[in-house]
PDB file of N, CA and C in Angstrom:
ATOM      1  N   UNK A   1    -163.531  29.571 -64.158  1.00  0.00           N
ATOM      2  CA  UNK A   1    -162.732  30.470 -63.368  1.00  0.00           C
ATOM      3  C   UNK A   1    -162.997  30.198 -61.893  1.00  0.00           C
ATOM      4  N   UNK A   2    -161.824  29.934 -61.097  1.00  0.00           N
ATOM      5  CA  UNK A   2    -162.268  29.808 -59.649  1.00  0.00           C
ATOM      6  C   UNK A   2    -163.126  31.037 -59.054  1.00  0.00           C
ATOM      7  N   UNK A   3    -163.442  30.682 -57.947  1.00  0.00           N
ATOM      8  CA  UNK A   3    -164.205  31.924 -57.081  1.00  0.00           C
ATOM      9  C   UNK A   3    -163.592  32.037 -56.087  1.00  0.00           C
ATOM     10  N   UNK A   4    -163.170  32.867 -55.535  1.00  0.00           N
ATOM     11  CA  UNK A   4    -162.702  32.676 -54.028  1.00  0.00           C
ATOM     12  C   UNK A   4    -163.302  33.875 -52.883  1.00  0.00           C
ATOM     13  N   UNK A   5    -164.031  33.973 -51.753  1.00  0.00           N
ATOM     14  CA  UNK A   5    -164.891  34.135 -50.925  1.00  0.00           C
ATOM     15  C   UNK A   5    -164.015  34.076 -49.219  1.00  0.00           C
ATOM     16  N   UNK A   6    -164.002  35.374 -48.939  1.00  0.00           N
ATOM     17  CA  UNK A   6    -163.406  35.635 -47.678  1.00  0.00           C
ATOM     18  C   UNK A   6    -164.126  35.871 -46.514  1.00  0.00           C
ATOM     19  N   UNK A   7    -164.007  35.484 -45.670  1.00  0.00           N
ATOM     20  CA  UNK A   7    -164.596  35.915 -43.927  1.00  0.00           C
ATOM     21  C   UNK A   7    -163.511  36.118 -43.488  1.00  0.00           C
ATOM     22  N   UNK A   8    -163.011  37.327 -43.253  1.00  0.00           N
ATOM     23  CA  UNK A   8    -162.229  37.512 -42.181  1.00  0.00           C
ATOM     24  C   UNK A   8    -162.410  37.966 -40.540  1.00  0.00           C
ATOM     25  N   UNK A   9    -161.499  38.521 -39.978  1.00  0.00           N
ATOM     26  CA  UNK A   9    -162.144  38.640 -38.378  1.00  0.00           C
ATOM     27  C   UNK A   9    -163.189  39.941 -38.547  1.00  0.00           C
ATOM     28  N   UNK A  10    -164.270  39.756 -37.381  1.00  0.00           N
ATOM     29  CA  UNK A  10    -165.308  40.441 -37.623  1.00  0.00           C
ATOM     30  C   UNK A  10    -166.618  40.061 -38.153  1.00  0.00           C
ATOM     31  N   UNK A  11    -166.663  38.726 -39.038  1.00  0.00           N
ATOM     32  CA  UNK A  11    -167.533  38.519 -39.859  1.00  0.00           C
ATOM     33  C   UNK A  11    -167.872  37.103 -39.020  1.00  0.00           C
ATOM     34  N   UNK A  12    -169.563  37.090 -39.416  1.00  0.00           N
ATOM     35  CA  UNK A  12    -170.306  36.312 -38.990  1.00  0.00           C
ATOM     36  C   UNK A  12    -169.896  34.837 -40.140  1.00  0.00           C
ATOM     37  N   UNK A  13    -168.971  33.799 -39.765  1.00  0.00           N
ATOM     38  CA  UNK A  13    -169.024  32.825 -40.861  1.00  0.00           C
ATOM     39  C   UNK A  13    -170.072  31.758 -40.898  1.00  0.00           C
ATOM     40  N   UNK A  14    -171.583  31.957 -40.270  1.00  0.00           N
ATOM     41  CA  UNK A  14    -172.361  31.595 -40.652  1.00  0.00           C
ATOM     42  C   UNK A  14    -173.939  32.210 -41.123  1.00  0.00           C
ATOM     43  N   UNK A  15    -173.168  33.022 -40.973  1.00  0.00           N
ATOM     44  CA  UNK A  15    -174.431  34.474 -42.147  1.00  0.00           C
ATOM     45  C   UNK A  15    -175.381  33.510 -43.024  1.00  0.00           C
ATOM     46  N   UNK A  16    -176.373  34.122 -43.271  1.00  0.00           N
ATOM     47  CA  UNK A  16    -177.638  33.571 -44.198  1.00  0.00           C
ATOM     48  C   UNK A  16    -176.400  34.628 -45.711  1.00  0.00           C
ATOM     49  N   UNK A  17    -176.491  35.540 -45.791  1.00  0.00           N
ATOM     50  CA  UNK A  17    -175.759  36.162 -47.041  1.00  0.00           C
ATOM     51  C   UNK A  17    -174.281  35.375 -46.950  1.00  0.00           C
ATOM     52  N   UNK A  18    -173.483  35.101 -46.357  1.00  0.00           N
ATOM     53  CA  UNK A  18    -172.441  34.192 -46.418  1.00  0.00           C
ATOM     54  C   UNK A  18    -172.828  32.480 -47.270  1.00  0.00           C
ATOM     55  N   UNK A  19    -173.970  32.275 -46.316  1.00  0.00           N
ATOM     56  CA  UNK A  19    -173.735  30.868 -46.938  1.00  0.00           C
ATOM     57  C   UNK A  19    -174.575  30.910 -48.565  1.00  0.00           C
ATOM     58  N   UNK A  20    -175.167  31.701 -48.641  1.00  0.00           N
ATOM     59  CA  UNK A  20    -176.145  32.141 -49.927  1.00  0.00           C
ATOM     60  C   UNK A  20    -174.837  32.365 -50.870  1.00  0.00           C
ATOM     61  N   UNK A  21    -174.104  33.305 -50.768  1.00  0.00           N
ATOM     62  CA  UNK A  21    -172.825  33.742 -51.247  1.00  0.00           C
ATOM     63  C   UNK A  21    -172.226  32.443 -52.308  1.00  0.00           C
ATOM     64  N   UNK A  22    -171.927  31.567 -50.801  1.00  0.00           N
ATOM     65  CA  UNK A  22    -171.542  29.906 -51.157  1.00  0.00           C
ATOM     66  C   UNK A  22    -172.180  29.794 -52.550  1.00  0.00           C
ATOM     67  N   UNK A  23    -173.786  29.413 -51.503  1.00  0.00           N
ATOM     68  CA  UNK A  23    -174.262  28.419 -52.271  1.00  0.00           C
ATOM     69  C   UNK A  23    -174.288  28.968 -54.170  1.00  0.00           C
ATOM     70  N   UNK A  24    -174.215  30.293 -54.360  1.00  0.00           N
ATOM     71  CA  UNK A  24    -175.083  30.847 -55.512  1.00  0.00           C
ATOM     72  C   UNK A  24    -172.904  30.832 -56.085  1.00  0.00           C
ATOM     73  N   UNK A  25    -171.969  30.909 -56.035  1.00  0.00           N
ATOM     74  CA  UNK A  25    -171.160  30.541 -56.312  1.00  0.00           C
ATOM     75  C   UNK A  25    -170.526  29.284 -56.835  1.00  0.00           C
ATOM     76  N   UNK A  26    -171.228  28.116 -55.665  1.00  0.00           N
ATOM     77  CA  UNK A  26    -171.190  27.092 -56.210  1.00  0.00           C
ATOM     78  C   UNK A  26    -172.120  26.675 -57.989  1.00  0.00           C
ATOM     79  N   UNK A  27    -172.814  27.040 -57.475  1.00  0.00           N
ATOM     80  CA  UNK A  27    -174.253  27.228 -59.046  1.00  0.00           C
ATOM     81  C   UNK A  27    -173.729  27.543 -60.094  1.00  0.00           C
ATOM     82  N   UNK A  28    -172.567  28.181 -60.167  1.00  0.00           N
ATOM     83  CA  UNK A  28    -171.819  28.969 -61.016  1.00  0.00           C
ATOM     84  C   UNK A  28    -170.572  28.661 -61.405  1.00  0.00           C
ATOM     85  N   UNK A  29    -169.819  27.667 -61.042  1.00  0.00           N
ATOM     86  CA  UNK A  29    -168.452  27.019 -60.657  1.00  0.00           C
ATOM     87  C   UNK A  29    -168.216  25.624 -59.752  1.00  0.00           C
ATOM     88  N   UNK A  30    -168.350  24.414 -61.001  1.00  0.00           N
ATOM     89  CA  UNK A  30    -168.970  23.724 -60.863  1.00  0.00           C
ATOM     90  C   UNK A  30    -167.039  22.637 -60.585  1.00  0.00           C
ATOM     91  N   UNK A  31    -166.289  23.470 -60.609  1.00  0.00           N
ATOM     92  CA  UNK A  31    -164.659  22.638 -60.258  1.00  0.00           C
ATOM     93  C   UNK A  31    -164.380  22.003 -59.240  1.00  0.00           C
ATOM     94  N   UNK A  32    -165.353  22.770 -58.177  1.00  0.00           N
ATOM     95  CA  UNK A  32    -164.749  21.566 -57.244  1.00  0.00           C
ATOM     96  C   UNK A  32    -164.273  22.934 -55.817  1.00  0.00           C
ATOM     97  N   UNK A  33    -164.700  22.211 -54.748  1.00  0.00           N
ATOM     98  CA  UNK A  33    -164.695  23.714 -53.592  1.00  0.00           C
ATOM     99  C   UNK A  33    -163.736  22.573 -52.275  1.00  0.00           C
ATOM    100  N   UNK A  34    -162.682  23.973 -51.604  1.00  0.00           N
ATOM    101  CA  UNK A  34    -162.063  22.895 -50.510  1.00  0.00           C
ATOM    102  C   UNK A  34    -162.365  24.720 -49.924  1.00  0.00           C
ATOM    103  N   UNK A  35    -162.057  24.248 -48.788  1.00  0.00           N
ATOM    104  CA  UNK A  35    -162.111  25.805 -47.746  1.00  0.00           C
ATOM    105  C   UNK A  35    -160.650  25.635 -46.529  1.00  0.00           C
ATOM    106  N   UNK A  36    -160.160  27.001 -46.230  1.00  0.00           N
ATOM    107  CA  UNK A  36    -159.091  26.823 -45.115  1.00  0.00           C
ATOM    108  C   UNK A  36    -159.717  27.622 -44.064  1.00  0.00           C
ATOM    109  N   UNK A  37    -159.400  28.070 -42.720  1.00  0.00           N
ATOM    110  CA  UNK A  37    -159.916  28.727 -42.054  1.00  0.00           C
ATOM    111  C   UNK A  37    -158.385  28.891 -40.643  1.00  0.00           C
ATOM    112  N   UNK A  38    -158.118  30.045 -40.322  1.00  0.00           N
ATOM    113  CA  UNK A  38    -157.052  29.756 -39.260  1.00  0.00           C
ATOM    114  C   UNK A  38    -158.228  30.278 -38.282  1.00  0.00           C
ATOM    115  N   UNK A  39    -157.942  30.117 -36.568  1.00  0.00           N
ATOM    116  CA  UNK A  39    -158.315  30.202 -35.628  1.00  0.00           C
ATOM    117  C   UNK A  39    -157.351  31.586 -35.043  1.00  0.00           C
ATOM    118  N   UNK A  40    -157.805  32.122 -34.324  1.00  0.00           N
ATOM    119  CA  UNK A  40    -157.359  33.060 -33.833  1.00  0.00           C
ATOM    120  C   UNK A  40    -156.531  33.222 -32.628  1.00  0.00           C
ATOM    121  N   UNK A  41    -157.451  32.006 -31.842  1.00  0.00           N
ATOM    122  CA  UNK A  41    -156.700  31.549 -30.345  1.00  0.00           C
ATOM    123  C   UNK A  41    -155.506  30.706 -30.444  1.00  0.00           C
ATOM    124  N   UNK A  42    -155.483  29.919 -31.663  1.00  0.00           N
ATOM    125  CA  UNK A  42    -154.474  28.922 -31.746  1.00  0.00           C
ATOM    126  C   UNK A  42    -153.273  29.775 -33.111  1.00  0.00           C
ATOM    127  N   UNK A  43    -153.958  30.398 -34.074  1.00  0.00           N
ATOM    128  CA  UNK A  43    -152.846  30.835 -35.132  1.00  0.00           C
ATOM    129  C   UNK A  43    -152.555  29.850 -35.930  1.00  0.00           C
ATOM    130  N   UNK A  44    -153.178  28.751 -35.630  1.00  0.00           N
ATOM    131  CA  UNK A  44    -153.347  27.161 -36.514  1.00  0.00           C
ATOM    132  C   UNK A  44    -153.886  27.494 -37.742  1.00  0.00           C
ATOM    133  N   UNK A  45    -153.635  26.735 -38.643  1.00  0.00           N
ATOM    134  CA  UNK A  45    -154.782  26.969 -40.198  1.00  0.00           C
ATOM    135  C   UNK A  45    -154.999  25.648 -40.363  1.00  0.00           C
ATOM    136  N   UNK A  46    -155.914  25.383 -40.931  1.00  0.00           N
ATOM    137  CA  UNK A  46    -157.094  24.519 -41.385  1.00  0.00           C
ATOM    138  C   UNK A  46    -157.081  24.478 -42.422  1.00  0.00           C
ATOM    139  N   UNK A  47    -157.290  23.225 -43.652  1.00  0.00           N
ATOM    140  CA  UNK A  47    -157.145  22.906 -44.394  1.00  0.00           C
ATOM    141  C   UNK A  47    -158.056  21.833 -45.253  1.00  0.00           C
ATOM    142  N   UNK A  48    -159.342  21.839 -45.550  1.00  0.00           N
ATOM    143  CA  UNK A  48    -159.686  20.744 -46.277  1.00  0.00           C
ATOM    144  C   UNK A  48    -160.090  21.269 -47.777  1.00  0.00           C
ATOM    145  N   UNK A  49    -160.258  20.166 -49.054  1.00  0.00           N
ATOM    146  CA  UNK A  49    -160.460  20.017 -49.853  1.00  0.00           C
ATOM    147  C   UNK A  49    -160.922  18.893 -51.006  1.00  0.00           C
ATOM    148  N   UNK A  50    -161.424  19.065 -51.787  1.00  0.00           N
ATOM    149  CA  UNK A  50    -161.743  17.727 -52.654  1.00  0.00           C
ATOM    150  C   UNK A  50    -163.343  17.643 -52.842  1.00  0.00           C
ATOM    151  N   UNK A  51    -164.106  18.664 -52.159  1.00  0.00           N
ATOM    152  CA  UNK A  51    -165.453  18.246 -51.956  1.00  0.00           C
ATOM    153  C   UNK A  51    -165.968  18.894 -53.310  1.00  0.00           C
ATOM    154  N   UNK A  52    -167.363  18.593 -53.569  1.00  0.00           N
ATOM    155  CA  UNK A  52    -167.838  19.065 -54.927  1.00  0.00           C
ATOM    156  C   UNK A  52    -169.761  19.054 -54.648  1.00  0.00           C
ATOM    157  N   UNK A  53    -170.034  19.024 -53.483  1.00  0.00           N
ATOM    158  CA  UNK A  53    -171.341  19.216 -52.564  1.00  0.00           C
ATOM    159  C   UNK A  53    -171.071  20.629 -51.569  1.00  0.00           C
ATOM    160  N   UNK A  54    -171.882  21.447 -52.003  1.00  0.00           N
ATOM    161  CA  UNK A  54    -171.850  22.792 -50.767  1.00  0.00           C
ATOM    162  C   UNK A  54    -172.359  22.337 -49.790  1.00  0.00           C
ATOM    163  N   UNK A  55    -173.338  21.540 -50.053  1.00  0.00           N
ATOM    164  CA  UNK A  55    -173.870  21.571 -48.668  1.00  0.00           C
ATOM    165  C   UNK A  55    -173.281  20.560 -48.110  1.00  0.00           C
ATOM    166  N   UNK A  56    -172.523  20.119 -48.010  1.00  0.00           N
ATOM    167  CA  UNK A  56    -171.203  19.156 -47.517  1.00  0.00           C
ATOM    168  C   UNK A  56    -170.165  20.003 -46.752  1.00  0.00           C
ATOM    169  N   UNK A  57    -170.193  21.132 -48.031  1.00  0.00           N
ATOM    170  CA  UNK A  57    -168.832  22.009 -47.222  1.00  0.00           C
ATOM    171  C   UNK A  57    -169.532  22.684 -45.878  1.00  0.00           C
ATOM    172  N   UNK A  58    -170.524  23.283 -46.117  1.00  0.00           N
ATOM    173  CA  UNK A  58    -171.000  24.186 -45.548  1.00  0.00           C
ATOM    174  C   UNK A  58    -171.525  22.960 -43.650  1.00  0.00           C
ATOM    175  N   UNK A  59    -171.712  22.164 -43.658  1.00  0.00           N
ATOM    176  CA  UNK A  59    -171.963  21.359 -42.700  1.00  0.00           C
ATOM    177  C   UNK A  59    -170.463  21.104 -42.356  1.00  0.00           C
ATOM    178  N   UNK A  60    -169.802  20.902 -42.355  1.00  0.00           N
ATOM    179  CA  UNK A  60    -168.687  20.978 -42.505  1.00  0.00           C
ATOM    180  C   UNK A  60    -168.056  21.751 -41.756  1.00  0.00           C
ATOM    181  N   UNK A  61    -168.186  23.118 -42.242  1.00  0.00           N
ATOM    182  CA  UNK A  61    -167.763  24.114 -41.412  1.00  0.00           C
ATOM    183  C   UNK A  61    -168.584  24.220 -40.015  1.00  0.00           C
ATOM    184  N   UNK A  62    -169.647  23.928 -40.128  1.00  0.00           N
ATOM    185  CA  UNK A  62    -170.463  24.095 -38.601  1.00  0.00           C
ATOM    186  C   UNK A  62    -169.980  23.341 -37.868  1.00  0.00           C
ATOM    187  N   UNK A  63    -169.183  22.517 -37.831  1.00  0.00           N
ATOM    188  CA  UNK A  63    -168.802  21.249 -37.236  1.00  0.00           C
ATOM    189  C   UNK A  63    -167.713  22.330 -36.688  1.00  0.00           C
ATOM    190  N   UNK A  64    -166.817  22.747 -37.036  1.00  0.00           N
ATOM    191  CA  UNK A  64    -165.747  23.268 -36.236  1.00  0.00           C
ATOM    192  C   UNK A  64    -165.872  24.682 -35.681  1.00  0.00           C
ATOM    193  N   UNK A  65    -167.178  25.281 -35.461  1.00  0.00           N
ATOM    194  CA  UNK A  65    -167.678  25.969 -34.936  1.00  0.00           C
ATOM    195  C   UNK A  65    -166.333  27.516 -34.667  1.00  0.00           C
ATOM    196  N   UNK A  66    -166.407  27.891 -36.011  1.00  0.00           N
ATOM    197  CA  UNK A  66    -165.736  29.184 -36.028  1.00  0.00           C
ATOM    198  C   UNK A  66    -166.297  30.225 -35.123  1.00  0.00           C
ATOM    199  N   UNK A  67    -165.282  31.052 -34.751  1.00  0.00           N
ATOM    200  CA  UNK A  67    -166.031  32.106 -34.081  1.00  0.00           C
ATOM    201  C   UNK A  67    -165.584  33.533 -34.882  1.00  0.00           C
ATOM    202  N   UNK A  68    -165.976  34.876 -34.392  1.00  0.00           N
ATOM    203  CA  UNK A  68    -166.101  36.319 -35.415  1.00  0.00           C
ATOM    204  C   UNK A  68    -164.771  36.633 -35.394  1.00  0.00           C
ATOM    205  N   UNK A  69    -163.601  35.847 -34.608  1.00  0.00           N
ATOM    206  CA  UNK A  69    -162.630  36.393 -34.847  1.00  0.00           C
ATOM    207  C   UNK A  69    -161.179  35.461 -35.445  1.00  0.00           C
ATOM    208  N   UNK A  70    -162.020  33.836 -35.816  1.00  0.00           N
ATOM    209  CA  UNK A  70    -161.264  33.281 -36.576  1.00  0.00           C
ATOM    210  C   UNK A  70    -161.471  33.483 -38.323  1.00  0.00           C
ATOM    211  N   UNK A  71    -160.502  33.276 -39.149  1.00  0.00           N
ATOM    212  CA  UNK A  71    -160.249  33.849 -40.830  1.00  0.00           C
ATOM    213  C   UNK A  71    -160.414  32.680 -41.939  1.00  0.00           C
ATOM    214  N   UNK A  72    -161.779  32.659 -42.716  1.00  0.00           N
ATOM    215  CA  UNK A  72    -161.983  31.659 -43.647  1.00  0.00           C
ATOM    216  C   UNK A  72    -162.315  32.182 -44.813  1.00  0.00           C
ATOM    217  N   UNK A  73    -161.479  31.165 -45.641  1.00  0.00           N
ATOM    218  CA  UNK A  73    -161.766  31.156 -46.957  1.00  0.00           C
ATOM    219  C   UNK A  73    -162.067  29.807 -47.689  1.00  0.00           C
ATOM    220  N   UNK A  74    -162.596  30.654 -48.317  1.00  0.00           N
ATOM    221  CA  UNK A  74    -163.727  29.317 -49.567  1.00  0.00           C
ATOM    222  C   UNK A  74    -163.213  29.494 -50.729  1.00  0.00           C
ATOM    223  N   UNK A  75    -162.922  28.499 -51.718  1.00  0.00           N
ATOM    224  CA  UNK A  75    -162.261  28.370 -52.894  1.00  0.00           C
ATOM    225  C   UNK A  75    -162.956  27.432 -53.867  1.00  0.00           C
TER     226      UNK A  75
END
């Protein structure tokens, strides 16, 4: 069964309970994880997928350095 895992505006998307969230999801649902995320300043959405390493995704996301009021989801 997929999992799917929201940060919306307001939320810290690099929380210790966020990425724990991830990781203990991944442990559990082993299909395969892509994440989207829109930005707030731009209204752009973001789009990757195919990965099957959290800690791939999760580096990943630090790279594009979300802030509390852009909207991500993990799948």
């Amino acid at each position: 069964m997929c999992l799917i895992s929201i940060a919306g505006k307001g939320v810290d998307k690099y929380s210790d309970k966020l990425l724990d969230g991830l990781r203990t999801a991944d442990n559990t649902n082993t299909d395969g994880i892509g994440y989207s995320f829109k930005r707030n300043s731009t209204k752009k959405v973001f789009i990757s997928k195919g990965y099957t390493d959290i800690e791939e995704v999760i580096n990943k996301l630090k790279t594009h350095k979300l802030r509390i009021d852009d909207e991500l989801i993990v799948h």
